[in-house]
Protein backbone atom coordinates (compact mmCIF):
# COMPACT_ATOMS: atom_id res chain seq x y z
CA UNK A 1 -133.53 -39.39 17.15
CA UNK A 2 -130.72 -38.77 14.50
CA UNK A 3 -131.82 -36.83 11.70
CA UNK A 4 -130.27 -39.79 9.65
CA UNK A 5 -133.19 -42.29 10.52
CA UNK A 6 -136.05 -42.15 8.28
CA UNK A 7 -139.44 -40.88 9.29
CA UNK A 8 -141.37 -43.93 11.23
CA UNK A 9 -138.30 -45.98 11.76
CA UNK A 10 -136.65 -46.16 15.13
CA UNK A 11 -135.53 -48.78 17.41
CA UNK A 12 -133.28 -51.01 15.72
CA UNK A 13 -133.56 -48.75 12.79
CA UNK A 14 -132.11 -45.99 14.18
CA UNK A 15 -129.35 -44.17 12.76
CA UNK A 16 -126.96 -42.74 15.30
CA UNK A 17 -123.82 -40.54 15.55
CA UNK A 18 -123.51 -37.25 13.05
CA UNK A 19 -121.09 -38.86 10.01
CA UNK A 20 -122.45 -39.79 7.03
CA UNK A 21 -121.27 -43.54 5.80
CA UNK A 22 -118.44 -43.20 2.77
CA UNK A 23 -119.18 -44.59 -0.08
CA UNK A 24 -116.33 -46.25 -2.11
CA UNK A 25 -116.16 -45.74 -5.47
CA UNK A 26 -116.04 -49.00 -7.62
CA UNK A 27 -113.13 -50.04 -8.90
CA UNK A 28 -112.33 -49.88 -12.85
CA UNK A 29 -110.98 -53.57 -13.36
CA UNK A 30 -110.64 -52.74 -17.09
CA UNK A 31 -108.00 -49.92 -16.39
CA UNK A 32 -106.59 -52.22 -13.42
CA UNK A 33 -105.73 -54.78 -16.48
CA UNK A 34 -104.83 -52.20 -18.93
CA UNK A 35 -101.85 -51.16 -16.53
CA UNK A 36 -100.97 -54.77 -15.69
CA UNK A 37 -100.47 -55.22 -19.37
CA UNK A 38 -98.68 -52.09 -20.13
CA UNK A 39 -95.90 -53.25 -17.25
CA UNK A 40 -95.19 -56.76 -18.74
CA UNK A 41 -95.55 -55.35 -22.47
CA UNK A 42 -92.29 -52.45 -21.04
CA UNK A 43 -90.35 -55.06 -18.90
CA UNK A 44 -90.32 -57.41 -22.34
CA UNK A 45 -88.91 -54.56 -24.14
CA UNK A 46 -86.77 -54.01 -21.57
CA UNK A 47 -85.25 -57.25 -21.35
CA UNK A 48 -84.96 -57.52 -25.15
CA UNK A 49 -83.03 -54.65 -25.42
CA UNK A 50 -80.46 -55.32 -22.92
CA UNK A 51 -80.27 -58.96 -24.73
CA UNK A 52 -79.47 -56.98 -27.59
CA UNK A 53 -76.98 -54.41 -26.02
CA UNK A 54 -75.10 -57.55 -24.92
CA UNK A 55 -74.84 -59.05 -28.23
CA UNK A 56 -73.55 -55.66 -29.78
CA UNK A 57 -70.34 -55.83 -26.91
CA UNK A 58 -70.00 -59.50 -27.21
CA UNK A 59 -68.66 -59.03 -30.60
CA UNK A 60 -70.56 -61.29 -32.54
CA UNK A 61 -69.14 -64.51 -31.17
CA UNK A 62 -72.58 -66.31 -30.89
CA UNK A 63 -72.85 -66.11 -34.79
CA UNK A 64 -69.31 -67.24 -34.91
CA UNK A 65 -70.09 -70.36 -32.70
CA UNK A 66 -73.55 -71.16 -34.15
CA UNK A 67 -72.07 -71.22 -37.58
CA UNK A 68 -69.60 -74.32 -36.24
CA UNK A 69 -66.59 -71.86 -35.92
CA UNK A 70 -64.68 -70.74 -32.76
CA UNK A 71 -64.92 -67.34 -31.67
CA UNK A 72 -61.52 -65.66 -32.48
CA UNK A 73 -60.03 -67.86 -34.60
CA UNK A 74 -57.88 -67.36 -37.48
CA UNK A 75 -57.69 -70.34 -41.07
CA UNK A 76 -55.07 -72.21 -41.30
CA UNK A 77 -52.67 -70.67 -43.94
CA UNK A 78 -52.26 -72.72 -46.63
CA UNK A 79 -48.95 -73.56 -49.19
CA UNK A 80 -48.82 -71.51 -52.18
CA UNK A 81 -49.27 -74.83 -55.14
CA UNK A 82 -46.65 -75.87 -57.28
CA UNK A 83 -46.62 -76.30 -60.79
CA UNK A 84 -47.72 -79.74 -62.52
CA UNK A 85 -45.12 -82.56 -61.88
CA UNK A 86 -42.08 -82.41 -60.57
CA UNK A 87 -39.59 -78.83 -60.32
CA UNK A 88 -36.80 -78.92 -62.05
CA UNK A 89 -33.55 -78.28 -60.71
CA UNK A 90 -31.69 -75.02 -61.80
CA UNK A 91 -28.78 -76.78 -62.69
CA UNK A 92 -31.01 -78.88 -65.33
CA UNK A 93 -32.66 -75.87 -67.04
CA UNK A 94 -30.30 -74.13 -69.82
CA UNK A 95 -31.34 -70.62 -70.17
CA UNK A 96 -30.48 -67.92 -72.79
CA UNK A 97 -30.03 -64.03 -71.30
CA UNK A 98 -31.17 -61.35 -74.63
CA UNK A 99 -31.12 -57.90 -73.70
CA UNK A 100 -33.89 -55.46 -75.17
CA UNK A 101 -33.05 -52.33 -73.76
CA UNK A 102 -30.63 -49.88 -74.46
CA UNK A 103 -28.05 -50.54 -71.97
CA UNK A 104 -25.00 -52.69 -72.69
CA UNK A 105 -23.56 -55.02 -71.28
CA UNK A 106 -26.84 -56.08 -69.10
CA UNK A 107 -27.31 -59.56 -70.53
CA UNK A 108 -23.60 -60.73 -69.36
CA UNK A 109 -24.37 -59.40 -65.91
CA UNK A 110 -27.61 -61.08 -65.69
CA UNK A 111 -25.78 -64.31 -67.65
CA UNK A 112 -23.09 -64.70 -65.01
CA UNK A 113 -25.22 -63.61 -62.05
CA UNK A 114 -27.21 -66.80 -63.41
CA UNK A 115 -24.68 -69.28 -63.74
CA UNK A 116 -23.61 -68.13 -59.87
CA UNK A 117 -26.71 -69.98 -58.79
CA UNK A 118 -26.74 -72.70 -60.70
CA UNK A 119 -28.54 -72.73 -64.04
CA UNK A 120 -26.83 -73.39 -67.22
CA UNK A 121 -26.23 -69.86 -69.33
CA UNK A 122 -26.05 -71.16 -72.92
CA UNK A 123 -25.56 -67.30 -74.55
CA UNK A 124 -25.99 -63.63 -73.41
CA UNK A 125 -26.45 -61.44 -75.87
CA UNK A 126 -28.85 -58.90 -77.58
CA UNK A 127 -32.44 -59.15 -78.20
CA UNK A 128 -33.77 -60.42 -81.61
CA UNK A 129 -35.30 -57.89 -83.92
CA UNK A 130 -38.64 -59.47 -82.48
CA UNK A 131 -38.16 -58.41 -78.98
CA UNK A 132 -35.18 -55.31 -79.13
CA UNK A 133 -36.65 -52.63 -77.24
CA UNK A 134 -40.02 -53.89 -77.01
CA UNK A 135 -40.19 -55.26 -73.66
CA UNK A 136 -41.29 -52.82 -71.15
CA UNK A 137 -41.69 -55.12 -67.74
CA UNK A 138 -38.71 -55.47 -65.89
CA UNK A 139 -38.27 -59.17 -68.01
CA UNK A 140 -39.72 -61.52 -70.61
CA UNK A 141 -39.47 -65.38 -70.03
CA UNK A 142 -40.02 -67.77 -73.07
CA UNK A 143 -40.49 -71.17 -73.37
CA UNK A 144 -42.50 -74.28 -74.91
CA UNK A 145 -46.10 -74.25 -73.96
CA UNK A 146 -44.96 -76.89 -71.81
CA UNK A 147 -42.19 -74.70 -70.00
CA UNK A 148 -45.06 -72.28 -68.51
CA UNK A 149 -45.69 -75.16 -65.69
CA UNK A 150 -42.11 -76.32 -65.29
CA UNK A 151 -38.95 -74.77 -65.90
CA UNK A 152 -40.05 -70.69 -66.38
CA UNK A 153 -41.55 -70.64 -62.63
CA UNK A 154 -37.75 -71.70 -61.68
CA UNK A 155 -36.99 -69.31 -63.69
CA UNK A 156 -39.28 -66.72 -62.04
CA UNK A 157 -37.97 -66.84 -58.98
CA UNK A 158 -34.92 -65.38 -59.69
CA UNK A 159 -37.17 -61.99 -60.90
CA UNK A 160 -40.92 -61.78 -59.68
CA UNK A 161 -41.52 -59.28 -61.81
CA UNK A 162 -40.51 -61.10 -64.96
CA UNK A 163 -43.70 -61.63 -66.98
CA UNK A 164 -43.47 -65.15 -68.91
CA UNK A 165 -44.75 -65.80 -72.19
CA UNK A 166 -44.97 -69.42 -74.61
CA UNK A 167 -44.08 -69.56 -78.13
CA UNK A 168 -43.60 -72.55 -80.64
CA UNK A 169 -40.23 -73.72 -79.94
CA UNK A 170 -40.14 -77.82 -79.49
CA UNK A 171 -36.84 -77.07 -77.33
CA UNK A 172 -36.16 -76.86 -73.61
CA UNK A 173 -34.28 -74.07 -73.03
CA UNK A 174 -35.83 -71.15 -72.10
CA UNK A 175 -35.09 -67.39 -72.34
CA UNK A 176 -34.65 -64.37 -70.51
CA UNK A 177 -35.23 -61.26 -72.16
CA UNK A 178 -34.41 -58.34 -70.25
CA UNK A 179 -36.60 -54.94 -70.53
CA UNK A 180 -36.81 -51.39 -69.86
CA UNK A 181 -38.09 -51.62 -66.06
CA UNK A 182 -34.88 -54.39 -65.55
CA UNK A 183 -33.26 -53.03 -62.35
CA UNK A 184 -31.43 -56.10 -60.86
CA UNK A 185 -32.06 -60.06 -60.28
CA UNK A 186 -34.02 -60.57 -56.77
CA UNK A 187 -31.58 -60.81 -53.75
CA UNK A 188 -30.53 -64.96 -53.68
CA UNK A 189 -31.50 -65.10 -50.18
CA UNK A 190 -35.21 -64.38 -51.54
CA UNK A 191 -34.94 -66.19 -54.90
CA UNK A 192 -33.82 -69.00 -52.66
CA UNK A 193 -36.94 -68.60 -50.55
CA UNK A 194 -39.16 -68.99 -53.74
CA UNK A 195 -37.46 -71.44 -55.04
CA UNK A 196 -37.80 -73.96 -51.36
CA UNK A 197 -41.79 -72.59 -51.38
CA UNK A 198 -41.87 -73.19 -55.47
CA UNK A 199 -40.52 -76.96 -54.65
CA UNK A 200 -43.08 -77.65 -51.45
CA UNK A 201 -45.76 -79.88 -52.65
CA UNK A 202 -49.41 -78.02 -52.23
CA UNK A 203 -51.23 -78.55 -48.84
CA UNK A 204 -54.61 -78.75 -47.99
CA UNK A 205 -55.88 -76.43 -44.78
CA UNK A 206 -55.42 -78.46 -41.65
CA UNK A 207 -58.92 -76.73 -40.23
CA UNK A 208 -59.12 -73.56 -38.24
CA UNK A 209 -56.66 -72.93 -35.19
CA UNK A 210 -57.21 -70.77 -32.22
């Protein structure tokens, strides 16, 4: 008799052979479902951050799209506005040429560089006690309140730097006062320029293009 079977037990009782039976150990479902969680819980985080690695390469474009715009695209440039009503023509806007500073002779230069492209010089000569050597910007333009909308941005684009001012006069003639920073007239090939984008009539955007 094995030394396995119990005291008064034998036939189909016995215990045979010399190994003992293993035992298994129960299992620990609780940690089973712990680890179960912990792998869904790190291949979420995973996914999310390679969602987000994407988005950082993609450039933003999804915000682009989901706020109705294109990805890449550029607005439509739009016309720079002209003044109220219609521009006047340089050949209708009579124009007298002062010079403040102390160089001579600058206000028949600028007078006859004038009439060259087409506005109507009335008199070149120096500044009034009011402006002589007082203007510092390269140019004073003055006008009727009314002038500041028509005829001086004409005017203007002969000089972009000229600064323009109104005063009381009922008159339309206008004047150029020349000042200390006065170096030349713009080249005509870019007072022309202004002048064509001065006359365009304002546009609105025509949308985004890509």
């Amino acid at each position: 008799m094995s030394m396995l079977t119990p005291p008064g037990m034998g036939g189909k009782y016995r215990i045979t052979g010399n190994a003992y039976p293993r035992m298994r150990r129960p299992r620990n479902r609780r940690r089973i479902i712990l680890l179960a969680t912990a792998c869904i819980v790190a291949l979420g985080l995973a996914g999310w951050g390679t969602l987000q690695l994407i988005d950082v390469f993609t450039g933003g474009e999804k915000k682009a799209v989901a706020g109705g715009r294109k990805p890449d695209c550029k607005p439509a440039a739009t016309t720079p506005a002209a003044p109220a009503g219609k521009v006047p023509q340089p050949a209708a806007i009579k124009v007298n040429v002062y010079n403040a500073t102390p160089r001579s002779g600058l206000a028949k230069q600028v007078g006859e560089e004038l009439k060259k492209r087409g506005f109507q010089v009335v008199k070149f000569t120096n500044a009034p006690k009011e402006y002589d050597k007082k203007v510092k910007a390269a140019a004073l333009l003055v006008g009727a309140p009314k002038s500041l909308d028509s005829t001086l941005p004409v005017l203007g684009t002969q000089l972009k730097k000229a600064e323009r001012k109104a005063d009381g006069r009922a008159g339309a003639d206008v004047d150029l006062i020349i000042g200390d920073a006065f170096k030349s007239l713009d080249a005509k090939k870019d007072a022309d320029t202004a002048l064509a984008t001065l006359a365009k009539p304002a546009s609105a955007p025509s949308g985004d293009k890509c």
